[in-house]
PDB file of N, CA and C in Angstrom:
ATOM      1  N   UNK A   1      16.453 125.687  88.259  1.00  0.00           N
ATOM      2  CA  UNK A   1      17.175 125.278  87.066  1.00  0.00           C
ATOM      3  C   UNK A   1      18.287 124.293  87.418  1.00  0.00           C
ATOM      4  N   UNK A   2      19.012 124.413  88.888  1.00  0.00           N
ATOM      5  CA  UNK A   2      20.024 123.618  88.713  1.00  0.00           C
ATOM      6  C   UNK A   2      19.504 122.330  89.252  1.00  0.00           C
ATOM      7  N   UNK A   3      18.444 122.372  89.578  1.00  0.00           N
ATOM      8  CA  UNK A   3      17.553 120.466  89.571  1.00  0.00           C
ATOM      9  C   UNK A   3      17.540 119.796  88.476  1.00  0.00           C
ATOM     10  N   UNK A   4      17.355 120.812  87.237  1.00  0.00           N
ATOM     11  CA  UNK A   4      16.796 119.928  86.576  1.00  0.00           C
ATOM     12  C   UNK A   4      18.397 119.495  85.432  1.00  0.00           C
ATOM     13  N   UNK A   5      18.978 119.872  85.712  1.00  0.00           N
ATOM     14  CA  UNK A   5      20.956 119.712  85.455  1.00  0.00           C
ATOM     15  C   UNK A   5      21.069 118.651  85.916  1.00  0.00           C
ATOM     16  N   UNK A   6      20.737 118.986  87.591  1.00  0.00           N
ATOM     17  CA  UNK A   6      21.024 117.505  87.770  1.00  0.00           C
ATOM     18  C   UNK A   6      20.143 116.113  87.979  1.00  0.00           C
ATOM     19  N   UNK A   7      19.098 116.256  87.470  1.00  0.00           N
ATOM     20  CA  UNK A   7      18.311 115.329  86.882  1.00  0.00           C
ATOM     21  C   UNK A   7      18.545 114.844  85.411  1.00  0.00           C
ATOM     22  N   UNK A   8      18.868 115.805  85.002  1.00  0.00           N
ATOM     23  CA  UNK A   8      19.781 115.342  83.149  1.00  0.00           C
ATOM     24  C   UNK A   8      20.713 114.743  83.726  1.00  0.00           C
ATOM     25  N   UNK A   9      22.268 115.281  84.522  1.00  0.00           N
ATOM     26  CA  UNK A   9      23.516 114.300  84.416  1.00  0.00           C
ATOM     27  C   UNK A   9      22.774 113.075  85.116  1.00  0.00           C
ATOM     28  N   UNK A  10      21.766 112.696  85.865  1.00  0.00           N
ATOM     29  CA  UNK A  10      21.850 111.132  86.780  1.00  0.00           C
ATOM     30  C   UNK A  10      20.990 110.564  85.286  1.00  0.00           C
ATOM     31  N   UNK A  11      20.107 111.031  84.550  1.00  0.00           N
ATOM     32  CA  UNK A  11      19.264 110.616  83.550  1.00  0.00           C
ATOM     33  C   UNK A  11      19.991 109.996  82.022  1.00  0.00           C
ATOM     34  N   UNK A  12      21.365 110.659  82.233  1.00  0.00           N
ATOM     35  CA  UNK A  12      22.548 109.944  81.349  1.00  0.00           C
ATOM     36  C   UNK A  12      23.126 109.309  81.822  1.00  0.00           C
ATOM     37  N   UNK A  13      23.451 108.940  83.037  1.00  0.00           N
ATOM     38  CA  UNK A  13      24.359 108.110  83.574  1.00  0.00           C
ATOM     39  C   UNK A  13      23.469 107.065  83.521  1.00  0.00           C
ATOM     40  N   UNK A  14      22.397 106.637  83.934  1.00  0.00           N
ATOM     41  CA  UNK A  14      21.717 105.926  83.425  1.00  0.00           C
ATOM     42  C   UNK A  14      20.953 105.498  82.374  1.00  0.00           C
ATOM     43  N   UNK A  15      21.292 106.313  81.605  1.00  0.00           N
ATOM     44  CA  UNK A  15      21.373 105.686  80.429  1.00  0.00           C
ATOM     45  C   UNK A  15      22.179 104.997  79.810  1.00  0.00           C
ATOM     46  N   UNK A  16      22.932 105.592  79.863  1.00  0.00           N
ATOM     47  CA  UNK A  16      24.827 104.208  79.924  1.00  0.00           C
ATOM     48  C   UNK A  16      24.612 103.430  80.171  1.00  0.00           C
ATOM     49  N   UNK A  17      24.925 103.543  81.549  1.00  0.00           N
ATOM     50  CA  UNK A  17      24.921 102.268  82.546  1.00  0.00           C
ATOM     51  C   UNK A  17      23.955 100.639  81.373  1.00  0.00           C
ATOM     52  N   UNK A  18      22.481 101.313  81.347  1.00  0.00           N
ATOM     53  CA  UNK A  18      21.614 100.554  80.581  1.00  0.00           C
ATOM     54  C   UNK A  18      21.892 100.515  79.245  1.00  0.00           C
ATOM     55  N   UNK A  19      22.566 100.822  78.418  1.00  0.00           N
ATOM     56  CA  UNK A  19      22.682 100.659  77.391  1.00  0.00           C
ATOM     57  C   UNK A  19      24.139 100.023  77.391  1.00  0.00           C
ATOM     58  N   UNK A  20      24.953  99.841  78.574  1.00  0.00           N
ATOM     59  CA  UNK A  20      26.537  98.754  78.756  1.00  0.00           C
ATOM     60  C   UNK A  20      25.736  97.212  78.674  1.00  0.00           C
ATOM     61  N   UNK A  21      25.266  97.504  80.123  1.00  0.00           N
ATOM     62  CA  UNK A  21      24.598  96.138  80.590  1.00  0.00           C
ATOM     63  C   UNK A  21      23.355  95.812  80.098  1.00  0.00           C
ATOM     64  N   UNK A  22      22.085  96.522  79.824  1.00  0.00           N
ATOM     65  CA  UNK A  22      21.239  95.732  78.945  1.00  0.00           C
ATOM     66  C   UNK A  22      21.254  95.001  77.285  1.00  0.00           C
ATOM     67  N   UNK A  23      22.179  95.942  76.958  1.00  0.00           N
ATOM     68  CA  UNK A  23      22.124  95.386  75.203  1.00  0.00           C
ATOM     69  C   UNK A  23      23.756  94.994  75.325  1.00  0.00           C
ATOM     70  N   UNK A  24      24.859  95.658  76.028  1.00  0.00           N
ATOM     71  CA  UNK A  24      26.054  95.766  75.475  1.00  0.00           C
ATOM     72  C   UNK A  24      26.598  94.027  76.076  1.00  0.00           C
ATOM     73  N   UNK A  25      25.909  93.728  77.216  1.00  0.00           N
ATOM     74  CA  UNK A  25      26.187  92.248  77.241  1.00  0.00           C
ATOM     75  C   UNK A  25      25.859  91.243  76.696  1.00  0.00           C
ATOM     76  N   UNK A  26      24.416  91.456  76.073  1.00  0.00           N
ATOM     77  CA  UNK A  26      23.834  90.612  75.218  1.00  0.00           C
ATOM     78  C   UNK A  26      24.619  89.786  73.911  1.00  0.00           C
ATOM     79  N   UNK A  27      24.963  91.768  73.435  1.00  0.00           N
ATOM     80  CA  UNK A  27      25.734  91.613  72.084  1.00  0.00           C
ATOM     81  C   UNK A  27      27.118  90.706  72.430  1.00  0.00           C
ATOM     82  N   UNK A  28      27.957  91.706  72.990  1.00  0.00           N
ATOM     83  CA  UNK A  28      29.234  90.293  73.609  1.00  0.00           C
ATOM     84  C   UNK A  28      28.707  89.399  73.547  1.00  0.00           C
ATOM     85  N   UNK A  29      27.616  88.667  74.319  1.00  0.00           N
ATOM     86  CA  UNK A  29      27.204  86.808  74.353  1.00  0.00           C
ATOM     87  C   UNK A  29      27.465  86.354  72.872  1.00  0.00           C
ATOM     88  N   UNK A  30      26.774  87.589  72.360  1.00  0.00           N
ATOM     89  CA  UNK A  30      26.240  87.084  70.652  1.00  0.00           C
ATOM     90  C   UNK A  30      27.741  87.006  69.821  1.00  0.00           C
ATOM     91  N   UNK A  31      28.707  87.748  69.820  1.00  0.00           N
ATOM     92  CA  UNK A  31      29.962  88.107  69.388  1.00  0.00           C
ATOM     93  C   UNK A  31      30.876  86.547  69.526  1.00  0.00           C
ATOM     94  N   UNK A  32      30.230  86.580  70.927  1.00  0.00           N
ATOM     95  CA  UNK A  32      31.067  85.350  71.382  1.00  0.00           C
ATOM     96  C   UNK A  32      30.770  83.922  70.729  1.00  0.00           C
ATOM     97  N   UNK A  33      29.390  83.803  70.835  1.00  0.00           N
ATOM     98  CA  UNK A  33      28.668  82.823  69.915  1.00  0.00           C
ATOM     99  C   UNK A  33      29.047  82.520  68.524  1.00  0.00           C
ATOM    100  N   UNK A  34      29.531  83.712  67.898  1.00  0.00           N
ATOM    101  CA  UNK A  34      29.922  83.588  66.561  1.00  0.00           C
ATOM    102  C   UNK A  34      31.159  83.731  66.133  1.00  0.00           C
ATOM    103  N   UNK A  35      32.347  83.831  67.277  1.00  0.00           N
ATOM    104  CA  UNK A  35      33.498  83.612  67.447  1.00  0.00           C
ATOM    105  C   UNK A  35      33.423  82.092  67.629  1.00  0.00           C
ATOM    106  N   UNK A  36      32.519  81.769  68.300  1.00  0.00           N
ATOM    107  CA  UNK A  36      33.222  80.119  68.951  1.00  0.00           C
ATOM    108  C   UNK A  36      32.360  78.880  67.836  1.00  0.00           C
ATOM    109  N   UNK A  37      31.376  79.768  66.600  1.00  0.00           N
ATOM    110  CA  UNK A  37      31.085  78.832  65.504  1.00  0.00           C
ATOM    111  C   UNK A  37      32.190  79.071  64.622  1.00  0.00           C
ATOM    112  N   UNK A  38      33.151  80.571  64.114  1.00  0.00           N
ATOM    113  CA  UNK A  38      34.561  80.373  63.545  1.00  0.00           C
ATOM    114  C   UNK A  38      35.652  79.585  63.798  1.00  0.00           C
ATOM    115  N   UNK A  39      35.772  79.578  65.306  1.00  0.00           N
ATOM    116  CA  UNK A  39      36.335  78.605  65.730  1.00  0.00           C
ATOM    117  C   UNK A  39      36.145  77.256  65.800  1.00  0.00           C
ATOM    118  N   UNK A  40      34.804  76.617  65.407  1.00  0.00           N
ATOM    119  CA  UNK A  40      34.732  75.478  65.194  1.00  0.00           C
ATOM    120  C   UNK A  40      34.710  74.316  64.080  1.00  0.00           C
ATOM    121  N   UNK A  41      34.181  75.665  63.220  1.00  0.00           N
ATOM    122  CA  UNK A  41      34.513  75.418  61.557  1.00  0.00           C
ATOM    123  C   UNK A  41      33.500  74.093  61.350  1.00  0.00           C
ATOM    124  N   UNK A  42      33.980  73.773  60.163  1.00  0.00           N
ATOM    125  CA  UNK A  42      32.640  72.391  59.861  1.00  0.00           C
ATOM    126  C   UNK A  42      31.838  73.004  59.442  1.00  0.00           C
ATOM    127  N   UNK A  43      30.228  72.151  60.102  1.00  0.00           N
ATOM    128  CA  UNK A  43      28.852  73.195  59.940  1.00  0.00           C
ATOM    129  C   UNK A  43      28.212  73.807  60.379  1.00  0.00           C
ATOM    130  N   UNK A  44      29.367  74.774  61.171  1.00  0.00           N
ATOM    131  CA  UNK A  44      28.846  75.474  62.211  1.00  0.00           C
ATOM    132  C   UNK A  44      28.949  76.949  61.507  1.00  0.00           C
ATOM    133  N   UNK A  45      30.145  76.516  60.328  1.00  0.00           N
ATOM    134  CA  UNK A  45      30.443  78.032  60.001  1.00  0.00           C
ATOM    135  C   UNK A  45      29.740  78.276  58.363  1.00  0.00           C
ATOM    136  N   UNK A  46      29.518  79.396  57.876  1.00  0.00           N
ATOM    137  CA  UNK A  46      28.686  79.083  56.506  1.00  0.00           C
ATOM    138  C   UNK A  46      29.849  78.897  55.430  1.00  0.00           C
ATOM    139  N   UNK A  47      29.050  77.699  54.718  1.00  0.00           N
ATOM    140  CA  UNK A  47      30.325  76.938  53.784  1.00  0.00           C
ATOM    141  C   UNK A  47      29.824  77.621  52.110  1.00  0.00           C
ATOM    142  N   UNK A  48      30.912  78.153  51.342  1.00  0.00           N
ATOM    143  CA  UNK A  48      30.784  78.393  49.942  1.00  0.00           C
ATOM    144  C   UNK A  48      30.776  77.451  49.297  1.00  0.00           C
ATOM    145  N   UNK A  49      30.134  76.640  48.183  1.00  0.00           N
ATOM    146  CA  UNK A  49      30.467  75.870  47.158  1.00  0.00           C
ATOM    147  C   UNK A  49      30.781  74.533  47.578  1.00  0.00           C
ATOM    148  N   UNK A  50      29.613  74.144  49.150  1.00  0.00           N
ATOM    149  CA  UNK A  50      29.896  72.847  49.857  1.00  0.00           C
ATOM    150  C   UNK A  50      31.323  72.679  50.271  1.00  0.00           C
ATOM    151  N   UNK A  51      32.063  73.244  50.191  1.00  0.00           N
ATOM    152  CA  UNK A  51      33.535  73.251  51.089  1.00  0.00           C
ATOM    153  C   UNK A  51      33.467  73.302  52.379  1.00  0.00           C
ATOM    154  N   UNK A  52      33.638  72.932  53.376  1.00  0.00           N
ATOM    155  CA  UNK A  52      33.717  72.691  54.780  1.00  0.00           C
ATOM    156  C   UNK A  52      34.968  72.904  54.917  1.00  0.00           C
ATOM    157  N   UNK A  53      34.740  74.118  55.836  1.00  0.00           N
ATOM    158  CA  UNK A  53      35.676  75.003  56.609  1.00  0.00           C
ATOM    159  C   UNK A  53      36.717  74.729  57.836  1.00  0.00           C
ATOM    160  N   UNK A  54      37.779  74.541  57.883  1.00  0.00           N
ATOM    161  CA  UNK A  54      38.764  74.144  59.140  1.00  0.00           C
ATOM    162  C   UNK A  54      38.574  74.686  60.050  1.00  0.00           C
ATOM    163  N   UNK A  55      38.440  74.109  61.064  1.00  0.00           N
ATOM    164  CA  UNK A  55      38.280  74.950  62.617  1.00  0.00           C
ATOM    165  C   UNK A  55      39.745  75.832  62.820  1.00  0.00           C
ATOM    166  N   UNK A  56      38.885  76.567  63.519  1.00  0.00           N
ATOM    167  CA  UNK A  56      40.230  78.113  64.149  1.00  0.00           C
ATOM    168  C   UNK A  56      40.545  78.292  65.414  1.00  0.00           C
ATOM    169  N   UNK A  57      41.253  77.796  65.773  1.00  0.00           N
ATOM    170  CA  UNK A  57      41.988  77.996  67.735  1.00  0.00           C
ATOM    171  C   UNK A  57      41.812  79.019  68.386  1.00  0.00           C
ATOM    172  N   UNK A  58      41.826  80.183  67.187  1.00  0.00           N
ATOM    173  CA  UNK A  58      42.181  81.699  67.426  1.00  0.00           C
ATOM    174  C   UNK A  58      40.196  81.917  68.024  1.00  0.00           C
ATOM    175  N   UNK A  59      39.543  81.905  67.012  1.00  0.00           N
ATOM    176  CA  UNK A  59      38.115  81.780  67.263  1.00  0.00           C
ATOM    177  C   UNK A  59      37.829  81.168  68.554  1.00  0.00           C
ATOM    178  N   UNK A  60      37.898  80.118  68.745  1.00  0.00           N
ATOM    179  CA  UNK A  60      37.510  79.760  70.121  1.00  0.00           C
ATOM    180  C   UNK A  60      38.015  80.194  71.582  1.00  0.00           C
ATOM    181  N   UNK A  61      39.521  80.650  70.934  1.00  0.00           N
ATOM    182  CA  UNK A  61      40.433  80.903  72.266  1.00  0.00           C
ATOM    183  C   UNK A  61      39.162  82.688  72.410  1.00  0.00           C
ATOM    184  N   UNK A  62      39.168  83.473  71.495  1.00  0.00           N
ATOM    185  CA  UNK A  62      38.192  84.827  71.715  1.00  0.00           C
ATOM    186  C   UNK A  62      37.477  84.440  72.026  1.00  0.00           C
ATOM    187  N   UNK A  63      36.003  83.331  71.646  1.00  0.00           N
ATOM    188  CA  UNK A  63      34.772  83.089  72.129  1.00  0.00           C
ATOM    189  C   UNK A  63      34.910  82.552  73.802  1.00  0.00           C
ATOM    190  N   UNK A  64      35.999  82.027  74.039  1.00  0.00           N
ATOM    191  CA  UNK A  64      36.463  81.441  75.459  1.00  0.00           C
ATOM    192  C   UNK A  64      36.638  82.669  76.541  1.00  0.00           C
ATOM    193  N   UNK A  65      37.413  83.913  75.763  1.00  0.00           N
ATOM    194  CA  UNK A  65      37.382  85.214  76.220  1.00  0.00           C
ATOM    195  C   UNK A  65      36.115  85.947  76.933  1.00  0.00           C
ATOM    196  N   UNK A  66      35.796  86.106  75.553  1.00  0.00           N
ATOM    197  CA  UNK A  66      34.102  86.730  76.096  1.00  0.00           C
ATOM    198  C   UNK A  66      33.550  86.358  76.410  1.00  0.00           C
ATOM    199  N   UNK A  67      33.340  84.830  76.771  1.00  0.00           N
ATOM    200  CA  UNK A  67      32.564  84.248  77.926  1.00  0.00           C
ATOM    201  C   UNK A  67      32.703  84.649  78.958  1.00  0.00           C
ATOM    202  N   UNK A  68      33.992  84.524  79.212  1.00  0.00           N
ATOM    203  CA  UNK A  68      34.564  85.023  80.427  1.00  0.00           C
ATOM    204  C   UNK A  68      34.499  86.082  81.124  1.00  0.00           C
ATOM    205  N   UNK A  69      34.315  87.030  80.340  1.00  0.00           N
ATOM    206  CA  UNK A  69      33.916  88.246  80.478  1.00  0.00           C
ATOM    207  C   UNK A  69      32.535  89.015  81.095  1.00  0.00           C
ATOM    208  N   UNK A  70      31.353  88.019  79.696  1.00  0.00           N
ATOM    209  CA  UNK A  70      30.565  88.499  80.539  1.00  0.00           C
ATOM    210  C   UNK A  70      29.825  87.560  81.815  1.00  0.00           C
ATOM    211  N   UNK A  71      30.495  85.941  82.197  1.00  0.00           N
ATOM    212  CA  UNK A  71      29.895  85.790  83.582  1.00  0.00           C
ATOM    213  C   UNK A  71      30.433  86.353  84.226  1.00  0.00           C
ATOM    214  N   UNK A  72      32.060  87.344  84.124  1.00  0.00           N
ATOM    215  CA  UNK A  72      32.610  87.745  85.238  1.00  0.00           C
ATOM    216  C   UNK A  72      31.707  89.310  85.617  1.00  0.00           C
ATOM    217  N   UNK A  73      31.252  89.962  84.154  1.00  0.00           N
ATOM    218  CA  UNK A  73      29.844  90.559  84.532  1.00  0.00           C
ATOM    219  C   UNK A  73      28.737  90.323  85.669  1.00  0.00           C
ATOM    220  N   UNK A  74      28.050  89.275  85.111  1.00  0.00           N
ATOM    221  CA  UNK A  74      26.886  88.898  85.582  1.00  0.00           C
ATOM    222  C   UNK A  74      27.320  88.400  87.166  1.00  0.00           C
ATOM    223  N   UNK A  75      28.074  87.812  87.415  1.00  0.00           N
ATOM    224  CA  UNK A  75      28.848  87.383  88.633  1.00  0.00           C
ATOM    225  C   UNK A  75      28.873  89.121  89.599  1.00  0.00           C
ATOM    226  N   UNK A  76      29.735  89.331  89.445  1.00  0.00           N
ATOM    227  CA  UNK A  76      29.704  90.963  90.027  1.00  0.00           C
ATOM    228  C   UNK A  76      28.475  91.645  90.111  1.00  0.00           C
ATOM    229  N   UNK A  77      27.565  91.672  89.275  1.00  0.00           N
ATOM    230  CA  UNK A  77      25.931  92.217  89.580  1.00  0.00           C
ATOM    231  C   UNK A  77      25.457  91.388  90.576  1.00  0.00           C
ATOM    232  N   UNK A  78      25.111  89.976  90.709  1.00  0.00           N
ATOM    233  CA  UNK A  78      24.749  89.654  91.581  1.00  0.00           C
ATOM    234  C   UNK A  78      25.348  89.610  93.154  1.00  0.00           C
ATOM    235  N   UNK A  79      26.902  89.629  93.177  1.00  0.00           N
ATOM    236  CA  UNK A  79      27.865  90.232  93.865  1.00  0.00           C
ATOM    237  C   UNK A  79      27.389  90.778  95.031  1.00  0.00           C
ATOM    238  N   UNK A  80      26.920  92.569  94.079  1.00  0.00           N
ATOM    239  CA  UNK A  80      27.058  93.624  94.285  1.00  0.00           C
ATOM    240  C   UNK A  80      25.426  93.548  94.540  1.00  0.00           C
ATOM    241  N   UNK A  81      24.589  93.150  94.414  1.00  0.00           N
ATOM    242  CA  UNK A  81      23.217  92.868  95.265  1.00  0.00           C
ATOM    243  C   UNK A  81      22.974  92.116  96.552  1.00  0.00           C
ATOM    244  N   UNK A  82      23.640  91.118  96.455  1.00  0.00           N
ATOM    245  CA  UNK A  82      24.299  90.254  97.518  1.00  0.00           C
ATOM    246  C   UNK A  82      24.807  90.626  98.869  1.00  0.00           C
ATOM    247  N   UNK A  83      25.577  91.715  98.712  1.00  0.00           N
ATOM    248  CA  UNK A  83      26.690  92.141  99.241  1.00  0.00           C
ATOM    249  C   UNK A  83      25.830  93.410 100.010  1.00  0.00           C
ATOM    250  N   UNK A  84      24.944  94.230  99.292  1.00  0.00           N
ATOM    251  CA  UNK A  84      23.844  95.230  99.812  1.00  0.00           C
ATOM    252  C   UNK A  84      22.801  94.597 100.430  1.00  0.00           C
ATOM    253  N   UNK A  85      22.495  94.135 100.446  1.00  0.00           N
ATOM    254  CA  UNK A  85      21.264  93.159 101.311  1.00  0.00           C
ATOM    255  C   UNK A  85      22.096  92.006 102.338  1.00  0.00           C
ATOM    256  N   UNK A  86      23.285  91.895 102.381  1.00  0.00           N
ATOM    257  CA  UNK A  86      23.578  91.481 103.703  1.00  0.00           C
ATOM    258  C   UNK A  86      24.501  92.796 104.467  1.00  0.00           C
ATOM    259  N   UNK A  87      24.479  93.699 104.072  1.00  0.00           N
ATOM    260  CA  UNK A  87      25.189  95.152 104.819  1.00  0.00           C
ATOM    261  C   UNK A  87      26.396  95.439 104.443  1.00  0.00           C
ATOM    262  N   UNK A  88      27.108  94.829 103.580  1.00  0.00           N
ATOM    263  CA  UNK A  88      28.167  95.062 103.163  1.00  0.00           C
ATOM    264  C   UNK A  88      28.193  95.905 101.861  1.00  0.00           C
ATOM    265  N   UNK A  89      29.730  96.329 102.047  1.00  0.00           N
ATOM    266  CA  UNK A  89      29.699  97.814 100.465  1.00  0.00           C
ATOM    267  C   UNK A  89      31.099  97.189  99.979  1.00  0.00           C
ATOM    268  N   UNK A  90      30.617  97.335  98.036  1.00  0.00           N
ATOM    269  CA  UNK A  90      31.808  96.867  97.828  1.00  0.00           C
ATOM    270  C   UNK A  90      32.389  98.439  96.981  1.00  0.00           C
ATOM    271  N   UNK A  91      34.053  97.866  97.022  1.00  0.00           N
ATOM    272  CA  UNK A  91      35.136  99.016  97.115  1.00  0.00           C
ATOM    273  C   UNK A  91      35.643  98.731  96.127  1.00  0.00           C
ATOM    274  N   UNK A  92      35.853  99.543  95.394  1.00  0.00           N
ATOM    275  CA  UNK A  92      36.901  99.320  93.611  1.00  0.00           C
ATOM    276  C   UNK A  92      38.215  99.766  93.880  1.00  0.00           C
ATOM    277  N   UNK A  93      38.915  99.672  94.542  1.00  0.00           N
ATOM    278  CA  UNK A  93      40.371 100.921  95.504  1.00  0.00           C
ATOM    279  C   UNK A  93      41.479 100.618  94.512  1.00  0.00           C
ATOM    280  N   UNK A  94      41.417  99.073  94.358  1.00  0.00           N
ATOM    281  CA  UNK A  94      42.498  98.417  93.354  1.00  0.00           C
ATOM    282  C   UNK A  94      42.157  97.463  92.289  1.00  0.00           C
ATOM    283  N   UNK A  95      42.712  96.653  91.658  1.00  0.00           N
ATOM    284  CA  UNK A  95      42.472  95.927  90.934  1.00  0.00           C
ATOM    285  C   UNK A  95      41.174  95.224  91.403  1.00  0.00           C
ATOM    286  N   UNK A  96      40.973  94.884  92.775  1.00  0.00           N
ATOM    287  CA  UNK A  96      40.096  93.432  92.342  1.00  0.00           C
ATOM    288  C   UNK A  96      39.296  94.460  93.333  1.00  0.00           C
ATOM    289  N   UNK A  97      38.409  93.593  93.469  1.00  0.00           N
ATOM    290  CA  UNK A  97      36.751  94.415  94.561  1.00  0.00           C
ATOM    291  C   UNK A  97      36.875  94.218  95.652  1.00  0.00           C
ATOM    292  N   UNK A  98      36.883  94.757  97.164  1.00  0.00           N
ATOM    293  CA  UNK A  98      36.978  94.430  98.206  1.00  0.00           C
ATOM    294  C   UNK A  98      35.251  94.740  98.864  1.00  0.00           C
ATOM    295  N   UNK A  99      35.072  93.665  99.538  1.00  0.00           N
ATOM    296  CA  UNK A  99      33.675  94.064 100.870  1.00  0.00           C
ATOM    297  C   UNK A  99      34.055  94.248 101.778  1.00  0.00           C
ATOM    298  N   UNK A 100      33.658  95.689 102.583  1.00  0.00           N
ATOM    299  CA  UNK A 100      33.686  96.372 103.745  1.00  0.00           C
ATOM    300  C   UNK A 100      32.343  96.315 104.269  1.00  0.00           C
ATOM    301  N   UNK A 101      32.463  96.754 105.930  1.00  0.00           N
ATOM    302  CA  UNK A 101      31.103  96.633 106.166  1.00  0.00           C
ATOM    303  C   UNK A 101      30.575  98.280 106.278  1.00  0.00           C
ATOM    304  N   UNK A 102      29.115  98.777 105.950  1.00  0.00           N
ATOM    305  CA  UNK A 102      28.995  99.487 105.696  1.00  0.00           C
ATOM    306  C   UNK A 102      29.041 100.649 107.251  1.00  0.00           C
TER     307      UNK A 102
END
């Protein structure tokens, strides 16, 4: 019985994990995409009654955000594959990531 406990907790943790990074980055991209058409205003954004919409600083400065965000994602996954296939382990101890050798 206690196998299969802990085959449930690793079977949720991965499920997370895949449901952060498979859909939860996507969506950010998408968030971001439609932050940085608010922010651009014109005909990027949907216009009522042919009125064309003023661009928003605020919009782009967020869509500029979550870009950022998720290559600093995607950057760190490949990182962290990188980093295992040449023998090195990376360390979360403080703010930023350190490689040790394993």
């Amino acid at each position: 019985m206690g196998q299969l406990w802990a085959a449930l907790d690793g079977a949720w943790r991965v499920l997370l994990v895949g449901m952060i990074l498979g859909a939860g980055l996507p969506a950010l991209f998408a968030f971001g995409v439609r932050a940085l058409a608010w922010g651009t205003g014109g005909e990027a954004e949907v216009m009522t009654d042919g009125v064309a919409l003023k661009p928003h600083p605020v919009g782009r400065a967020i869509a500029y955000t979550i870009f950022a965000v998720v290559i600093l994602a995607v950057l760190t996954g490949i990182g962290y594959i990188v980093a295992h296939g040449l023998g090195w382990t990376i360390t979360f101890d403080g703010a930023l990531p350190v490689l040790t050798r394993k």
